[in-house]
PDB file of N, CA and C in Angstrom:
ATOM      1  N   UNK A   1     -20.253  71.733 -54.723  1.00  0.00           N
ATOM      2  CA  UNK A   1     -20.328  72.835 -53.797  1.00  0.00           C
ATOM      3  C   UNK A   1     -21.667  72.754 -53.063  1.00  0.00           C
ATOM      4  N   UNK A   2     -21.790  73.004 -51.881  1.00  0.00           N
ATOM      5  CA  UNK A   2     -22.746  73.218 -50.885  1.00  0.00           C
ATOM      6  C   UNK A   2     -23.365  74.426 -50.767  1.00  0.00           C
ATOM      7  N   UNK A   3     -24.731  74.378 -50.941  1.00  0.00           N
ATOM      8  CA  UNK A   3     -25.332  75.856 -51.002  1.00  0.00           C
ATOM      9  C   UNK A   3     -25.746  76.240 -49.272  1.00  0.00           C
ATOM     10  N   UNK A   4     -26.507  77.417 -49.646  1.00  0.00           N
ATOM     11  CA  UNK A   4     -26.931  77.842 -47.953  1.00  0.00           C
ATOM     12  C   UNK A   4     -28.036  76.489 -47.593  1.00  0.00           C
ATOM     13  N   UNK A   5     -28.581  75.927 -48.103  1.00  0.00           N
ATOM     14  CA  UNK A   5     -29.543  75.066 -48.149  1.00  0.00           C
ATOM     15  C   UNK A   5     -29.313  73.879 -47.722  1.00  0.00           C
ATOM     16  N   UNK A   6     -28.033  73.424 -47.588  1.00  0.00           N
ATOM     17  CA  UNK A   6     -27.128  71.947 -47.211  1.00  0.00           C
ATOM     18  C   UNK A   6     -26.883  71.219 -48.389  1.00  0.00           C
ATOM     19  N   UNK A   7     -27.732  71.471 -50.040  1.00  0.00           N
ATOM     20  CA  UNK A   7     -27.752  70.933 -50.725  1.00  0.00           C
ATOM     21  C   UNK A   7     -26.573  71.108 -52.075  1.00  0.00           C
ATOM     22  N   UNK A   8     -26.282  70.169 -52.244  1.00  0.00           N
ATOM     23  CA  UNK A   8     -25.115  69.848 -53.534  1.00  0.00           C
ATOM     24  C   UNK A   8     -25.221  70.536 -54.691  1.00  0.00           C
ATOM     25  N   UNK A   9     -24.894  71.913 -54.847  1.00  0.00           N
ATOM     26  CA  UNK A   9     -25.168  72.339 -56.654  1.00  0.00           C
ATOM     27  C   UNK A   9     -23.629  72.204 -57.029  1.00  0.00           C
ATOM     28  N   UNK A  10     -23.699  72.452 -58.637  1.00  0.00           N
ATOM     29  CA  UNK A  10     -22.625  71.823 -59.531  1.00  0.00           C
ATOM     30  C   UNK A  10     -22.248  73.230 -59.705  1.00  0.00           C
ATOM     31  N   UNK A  11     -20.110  72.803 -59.590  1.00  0.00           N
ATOM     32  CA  UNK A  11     -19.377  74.068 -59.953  1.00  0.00           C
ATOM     33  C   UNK A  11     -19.496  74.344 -60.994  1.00  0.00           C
ATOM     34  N   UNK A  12     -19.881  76.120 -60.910  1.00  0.00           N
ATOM     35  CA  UNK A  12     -19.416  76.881 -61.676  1.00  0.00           C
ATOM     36  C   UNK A  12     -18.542  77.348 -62.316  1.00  0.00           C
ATOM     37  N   UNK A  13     -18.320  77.793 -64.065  1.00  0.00           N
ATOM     38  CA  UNK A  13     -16.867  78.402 -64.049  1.00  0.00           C
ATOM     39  C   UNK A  13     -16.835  79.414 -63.303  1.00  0.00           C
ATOM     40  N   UNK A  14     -17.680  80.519 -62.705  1.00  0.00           N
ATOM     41  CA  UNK A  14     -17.025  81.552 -62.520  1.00  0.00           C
ATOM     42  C   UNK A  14     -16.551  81.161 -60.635  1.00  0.00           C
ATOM     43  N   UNK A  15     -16.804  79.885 -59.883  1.00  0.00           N
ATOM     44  CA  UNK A  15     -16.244  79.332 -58.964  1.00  0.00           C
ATOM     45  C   UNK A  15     -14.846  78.991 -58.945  1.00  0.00           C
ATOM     46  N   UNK A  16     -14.474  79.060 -59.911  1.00  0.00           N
ATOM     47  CA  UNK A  16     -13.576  78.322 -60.508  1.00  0.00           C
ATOM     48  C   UNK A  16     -12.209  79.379 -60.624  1.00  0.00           C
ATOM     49  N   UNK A  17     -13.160  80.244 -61.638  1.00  0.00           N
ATOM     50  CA  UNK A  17     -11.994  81.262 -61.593  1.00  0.00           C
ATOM     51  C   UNK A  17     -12.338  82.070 -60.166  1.00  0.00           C
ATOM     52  N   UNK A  18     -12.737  82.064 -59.334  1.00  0.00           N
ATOM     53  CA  UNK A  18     -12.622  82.929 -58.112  1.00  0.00           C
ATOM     54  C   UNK A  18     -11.619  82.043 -57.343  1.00  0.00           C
ATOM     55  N   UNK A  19     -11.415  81.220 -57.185  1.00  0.00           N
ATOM     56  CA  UNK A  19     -10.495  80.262 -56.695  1.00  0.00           C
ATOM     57  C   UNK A  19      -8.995  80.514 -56.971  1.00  0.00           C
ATOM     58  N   UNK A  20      -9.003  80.564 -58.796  1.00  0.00           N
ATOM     59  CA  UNK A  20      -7.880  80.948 -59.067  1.00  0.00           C
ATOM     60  C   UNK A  20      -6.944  81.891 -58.897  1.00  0.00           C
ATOM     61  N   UNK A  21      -8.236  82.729 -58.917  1.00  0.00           N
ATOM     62  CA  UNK A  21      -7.891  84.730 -58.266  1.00  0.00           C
ATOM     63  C   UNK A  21      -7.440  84.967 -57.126  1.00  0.00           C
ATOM     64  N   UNK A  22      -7.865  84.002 -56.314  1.00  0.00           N
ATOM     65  CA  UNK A  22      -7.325  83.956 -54.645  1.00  0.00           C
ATOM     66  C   UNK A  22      -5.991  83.454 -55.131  1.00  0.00           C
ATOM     67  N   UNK A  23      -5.499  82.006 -55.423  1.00  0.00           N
ATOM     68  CA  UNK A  23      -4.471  81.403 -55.253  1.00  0.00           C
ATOM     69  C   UNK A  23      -3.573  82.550 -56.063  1.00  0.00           C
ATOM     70  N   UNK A  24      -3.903  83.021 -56.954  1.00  0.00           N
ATOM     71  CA  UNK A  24      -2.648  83.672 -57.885  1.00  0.00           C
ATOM     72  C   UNK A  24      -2.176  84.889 -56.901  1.00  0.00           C
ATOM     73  N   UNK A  25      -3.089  85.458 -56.065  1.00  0.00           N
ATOM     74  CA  UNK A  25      -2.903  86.565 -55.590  1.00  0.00           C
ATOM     75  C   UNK A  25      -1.952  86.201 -54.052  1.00  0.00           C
ATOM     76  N   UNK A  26      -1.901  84.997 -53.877  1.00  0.00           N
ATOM     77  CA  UNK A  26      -2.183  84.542 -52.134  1.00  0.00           C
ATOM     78  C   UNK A  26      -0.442  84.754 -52.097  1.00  0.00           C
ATOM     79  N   UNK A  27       0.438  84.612 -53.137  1.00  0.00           N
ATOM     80  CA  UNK A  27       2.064  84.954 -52.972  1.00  0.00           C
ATOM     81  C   UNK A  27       2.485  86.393 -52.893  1.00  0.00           C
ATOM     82  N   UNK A  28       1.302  87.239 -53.353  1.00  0.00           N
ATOM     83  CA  UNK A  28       1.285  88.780 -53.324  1.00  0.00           C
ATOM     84  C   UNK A  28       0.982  88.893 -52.072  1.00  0.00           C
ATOM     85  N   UNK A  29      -0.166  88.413 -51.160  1.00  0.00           N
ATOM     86  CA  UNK A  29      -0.612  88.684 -50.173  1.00  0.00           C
ATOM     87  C   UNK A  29       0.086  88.488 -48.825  1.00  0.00           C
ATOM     88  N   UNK A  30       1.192  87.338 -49.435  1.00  0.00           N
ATOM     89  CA  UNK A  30       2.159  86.953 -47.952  1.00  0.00           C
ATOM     90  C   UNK A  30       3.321  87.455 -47.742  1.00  0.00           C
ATOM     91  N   UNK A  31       3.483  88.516 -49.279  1.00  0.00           N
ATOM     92  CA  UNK A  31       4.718  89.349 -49.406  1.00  0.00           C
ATOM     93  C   UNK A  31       5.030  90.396 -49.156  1.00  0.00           C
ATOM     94  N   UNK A  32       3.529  90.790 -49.133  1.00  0.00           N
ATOM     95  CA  UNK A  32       2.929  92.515 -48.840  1.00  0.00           C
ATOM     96  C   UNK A  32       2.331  92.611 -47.210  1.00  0.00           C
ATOM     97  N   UNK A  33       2.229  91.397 -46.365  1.00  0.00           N
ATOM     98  CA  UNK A  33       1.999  91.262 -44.949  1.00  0.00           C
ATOM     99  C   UNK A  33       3.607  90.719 -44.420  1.00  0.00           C
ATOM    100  N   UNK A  34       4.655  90.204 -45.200  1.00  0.00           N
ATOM    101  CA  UNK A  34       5.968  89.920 -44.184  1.00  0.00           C
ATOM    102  C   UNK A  34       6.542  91.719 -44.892  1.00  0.00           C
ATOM    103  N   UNK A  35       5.538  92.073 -45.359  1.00  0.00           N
ATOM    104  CA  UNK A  35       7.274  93.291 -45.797  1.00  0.00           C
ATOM    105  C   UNK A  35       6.055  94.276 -44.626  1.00  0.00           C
ATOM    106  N   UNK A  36       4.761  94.382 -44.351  1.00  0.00           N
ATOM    107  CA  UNK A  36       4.902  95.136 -43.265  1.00  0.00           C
ATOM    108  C   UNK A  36       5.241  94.640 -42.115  1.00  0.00           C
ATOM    109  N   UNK A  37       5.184  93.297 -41.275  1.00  0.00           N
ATOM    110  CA  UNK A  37       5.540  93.086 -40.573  1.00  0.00           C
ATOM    111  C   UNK A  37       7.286  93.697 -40.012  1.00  0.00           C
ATOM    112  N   UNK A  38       8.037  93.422 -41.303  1.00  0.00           N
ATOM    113  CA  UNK A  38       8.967  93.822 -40.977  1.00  0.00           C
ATOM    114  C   UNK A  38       9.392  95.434 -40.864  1.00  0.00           C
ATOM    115  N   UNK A  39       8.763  95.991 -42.359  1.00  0.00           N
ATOM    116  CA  UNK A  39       8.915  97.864 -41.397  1.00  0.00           C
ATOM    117  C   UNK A  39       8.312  98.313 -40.389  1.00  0.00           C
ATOM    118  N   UNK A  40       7.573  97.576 -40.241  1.00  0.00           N
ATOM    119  CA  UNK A  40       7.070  97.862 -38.155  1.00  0.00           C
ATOM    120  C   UNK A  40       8.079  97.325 -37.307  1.00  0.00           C
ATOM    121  N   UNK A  41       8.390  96.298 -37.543  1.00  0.00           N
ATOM    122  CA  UNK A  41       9.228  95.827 -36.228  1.00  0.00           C
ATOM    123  C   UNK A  41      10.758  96.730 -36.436  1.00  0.00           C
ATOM    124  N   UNK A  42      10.816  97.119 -37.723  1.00  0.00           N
ATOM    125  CA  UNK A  42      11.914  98.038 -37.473  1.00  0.00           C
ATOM    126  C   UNK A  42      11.862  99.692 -37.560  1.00  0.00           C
ATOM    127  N   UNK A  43      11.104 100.360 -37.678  1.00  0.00           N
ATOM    128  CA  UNK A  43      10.298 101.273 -37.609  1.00  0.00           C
ATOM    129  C   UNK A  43      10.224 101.410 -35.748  1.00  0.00           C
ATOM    130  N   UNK A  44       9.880 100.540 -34.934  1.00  0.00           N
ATOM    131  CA  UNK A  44       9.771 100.137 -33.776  1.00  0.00           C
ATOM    132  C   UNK A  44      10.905 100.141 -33.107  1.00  0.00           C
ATOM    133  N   UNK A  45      12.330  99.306 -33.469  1.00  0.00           N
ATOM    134  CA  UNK A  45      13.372  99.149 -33.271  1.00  0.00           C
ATOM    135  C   UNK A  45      13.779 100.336 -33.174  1.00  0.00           C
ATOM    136  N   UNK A  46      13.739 101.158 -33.997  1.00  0.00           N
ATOM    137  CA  UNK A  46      14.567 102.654 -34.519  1.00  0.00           C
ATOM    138  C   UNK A  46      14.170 103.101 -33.494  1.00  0.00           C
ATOM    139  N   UNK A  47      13.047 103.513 -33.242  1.00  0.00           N
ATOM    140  CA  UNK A  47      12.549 104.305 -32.345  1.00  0.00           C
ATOM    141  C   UNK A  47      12.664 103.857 -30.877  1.00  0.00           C
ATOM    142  N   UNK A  48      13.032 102.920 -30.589  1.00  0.00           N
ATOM    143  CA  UNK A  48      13.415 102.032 -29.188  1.00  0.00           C
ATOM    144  C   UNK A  48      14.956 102.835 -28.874  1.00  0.00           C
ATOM    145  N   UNK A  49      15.563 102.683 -29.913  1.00  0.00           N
ATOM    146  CA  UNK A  49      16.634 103.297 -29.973  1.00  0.00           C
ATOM    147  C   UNK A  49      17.493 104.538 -29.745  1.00  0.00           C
ATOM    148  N   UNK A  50      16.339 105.068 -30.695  1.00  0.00           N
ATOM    149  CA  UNK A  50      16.230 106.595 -30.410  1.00  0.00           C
ATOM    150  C   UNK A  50      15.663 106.990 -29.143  1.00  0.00           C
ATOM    151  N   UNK A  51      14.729 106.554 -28.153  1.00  0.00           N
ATOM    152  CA  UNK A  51      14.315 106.576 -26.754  1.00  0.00           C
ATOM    153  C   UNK A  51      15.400 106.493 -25.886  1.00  0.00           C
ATOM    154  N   UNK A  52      16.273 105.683 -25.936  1.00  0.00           N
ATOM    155  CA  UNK A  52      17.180 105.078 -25.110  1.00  0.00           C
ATOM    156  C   UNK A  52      18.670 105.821 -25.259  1.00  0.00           C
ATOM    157  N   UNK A  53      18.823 106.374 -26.963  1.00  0.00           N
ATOM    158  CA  UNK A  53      20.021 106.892 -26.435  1.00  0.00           C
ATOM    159  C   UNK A  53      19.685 108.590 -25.909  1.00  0.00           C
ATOM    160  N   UNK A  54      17.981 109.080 -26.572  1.00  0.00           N
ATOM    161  CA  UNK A  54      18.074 110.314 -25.483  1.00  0.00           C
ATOM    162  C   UNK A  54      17.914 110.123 -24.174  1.00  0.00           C
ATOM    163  N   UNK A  55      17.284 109.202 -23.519  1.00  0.00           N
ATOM    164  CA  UNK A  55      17.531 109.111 -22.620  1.00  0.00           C
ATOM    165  C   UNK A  55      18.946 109.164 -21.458  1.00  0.00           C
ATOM    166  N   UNK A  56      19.441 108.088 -22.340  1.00  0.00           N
ATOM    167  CA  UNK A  56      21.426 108.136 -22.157  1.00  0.00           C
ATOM    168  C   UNK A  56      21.754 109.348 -21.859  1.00  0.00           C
ATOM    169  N   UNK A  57      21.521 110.298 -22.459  1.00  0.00           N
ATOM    170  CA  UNK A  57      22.191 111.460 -23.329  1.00  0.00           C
ATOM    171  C   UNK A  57      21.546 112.803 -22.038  1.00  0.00           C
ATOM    172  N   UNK A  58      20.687 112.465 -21.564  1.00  0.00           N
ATOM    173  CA  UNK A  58      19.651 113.115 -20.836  1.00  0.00           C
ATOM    174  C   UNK A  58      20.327 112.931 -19.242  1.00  0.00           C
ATOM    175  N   UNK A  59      20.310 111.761 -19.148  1.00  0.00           N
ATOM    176  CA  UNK A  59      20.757 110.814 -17.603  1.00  0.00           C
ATOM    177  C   UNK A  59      22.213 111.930 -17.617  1.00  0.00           C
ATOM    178  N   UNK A  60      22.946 111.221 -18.438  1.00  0.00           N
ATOM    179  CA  UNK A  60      24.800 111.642 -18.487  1.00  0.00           C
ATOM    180  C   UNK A  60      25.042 112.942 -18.324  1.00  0.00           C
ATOM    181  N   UNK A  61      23.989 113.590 -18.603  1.00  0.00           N
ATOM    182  CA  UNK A  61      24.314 115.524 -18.434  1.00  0.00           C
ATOM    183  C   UNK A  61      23.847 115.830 -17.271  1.00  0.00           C
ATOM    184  N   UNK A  62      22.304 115.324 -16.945  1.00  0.00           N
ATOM    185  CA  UNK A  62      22.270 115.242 -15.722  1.00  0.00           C
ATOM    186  C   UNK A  62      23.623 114.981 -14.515  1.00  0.00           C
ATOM    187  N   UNK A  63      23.533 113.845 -14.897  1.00  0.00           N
ATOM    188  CA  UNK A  63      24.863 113.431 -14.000  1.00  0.00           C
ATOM    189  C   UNK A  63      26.092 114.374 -13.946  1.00  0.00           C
ATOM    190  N   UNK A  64      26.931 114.651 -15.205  1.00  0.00           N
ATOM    191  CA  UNK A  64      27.569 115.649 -15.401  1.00  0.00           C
ATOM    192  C   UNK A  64      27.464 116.806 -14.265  1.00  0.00           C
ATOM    193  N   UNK A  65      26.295 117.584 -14.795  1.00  0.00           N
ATOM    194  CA  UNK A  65      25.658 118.910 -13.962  1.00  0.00           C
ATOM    195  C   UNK A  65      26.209 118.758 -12.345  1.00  0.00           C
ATOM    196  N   UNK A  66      25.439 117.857 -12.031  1.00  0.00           N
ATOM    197  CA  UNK A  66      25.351 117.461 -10.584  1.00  0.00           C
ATOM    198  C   UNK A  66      26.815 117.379 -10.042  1.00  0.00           C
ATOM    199  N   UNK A  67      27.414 116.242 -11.137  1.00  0.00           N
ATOM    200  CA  UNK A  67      28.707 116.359 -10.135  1.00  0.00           C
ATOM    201  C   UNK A  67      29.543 117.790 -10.249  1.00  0.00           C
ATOM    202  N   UNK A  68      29.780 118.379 -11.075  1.00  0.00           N
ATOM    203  CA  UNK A  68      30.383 119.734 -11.401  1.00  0.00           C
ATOM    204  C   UNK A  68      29.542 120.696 -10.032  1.00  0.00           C
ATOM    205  N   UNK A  69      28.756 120.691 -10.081  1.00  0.00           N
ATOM    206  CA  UNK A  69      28.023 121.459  -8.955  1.00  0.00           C
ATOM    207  C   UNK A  69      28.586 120.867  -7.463  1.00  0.00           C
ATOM    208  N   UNK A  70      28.429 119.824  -7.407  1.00  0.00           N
ATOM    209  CA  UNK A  70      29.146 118.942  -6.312  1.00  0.00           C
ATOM    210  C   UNK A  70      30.512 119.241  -5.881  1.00  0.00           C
ATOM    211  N   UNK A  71      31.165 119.288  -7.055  1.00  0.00           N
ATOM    212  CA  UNK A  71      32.647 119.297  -6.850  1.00  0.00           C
ATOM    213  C   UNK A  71      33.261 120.796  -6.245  1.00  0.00           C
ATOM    214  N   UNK A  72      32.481 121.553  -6.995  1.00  0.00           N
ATOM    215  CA  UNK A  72      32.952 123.104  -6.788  1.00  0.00           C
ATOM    216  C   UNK A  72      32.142 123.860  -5.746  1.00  0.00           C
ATOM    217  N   UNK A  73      31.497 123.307  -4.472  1.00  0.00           N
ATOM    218  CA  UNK A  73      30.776 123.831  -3.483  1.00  0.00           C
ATOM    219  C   UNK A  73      31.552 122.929  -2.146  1.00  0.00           C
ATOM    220  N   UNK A  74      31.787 121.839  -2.488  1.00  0.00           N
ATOM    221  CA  UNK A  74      32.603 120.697  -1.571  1.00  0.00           C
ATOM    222  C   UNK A  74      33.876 121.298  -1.219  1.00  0.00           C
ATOM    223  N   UNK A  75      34.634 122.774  -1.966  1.00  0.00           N
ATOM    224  CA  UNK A  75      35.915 123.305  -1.666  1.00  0.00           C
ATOM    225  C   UNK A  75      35.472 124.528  -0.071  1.00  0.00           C
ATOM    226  N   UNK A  76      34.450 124.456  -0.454  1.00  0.00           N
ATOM    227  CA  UNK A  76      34.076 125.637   0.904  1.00  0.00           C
ATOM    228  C   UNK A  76      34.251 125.202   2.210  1.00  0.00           C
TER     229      UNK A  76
END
């Protein structure tokens, strides 16, 4: 191992086990970053969803309104 110094000191155990602590942990760490990745992107989705069909839902009554108003003033 390379110190701040440029120079060569000899591994440590407790280098050793810090190494290990990373690797044992590093299958926890890529499991617990794809499982948020994924309740965001669907968390995200939902809510894309939910935007779009109030919107739908918003537009269509609109529309509705208008033509009903349209229809029953067009007899005069």
């Amino acid at each position: 191992m390379i110190d701040y110094r440029g120079q060569v000191s000899p591994i440590t155990a407790t280098d050793v086990c810090m190494q290990m602590e990373v690797k044992s942990f590093e299958v926890l760490v890529r499991f617990a970053l794809m499982h948020l990745i994924a309740t965001n992107t669907s968390v995200w989705l939902r809510t894309l969803i939910n935007e779009i069909m109030f919107e739908y839902q918003h537009l269509k009554h609109k529309y509705e309104h208008h033509s009903t108003t349209d229809n029953s003033t067009s007899g005069l």
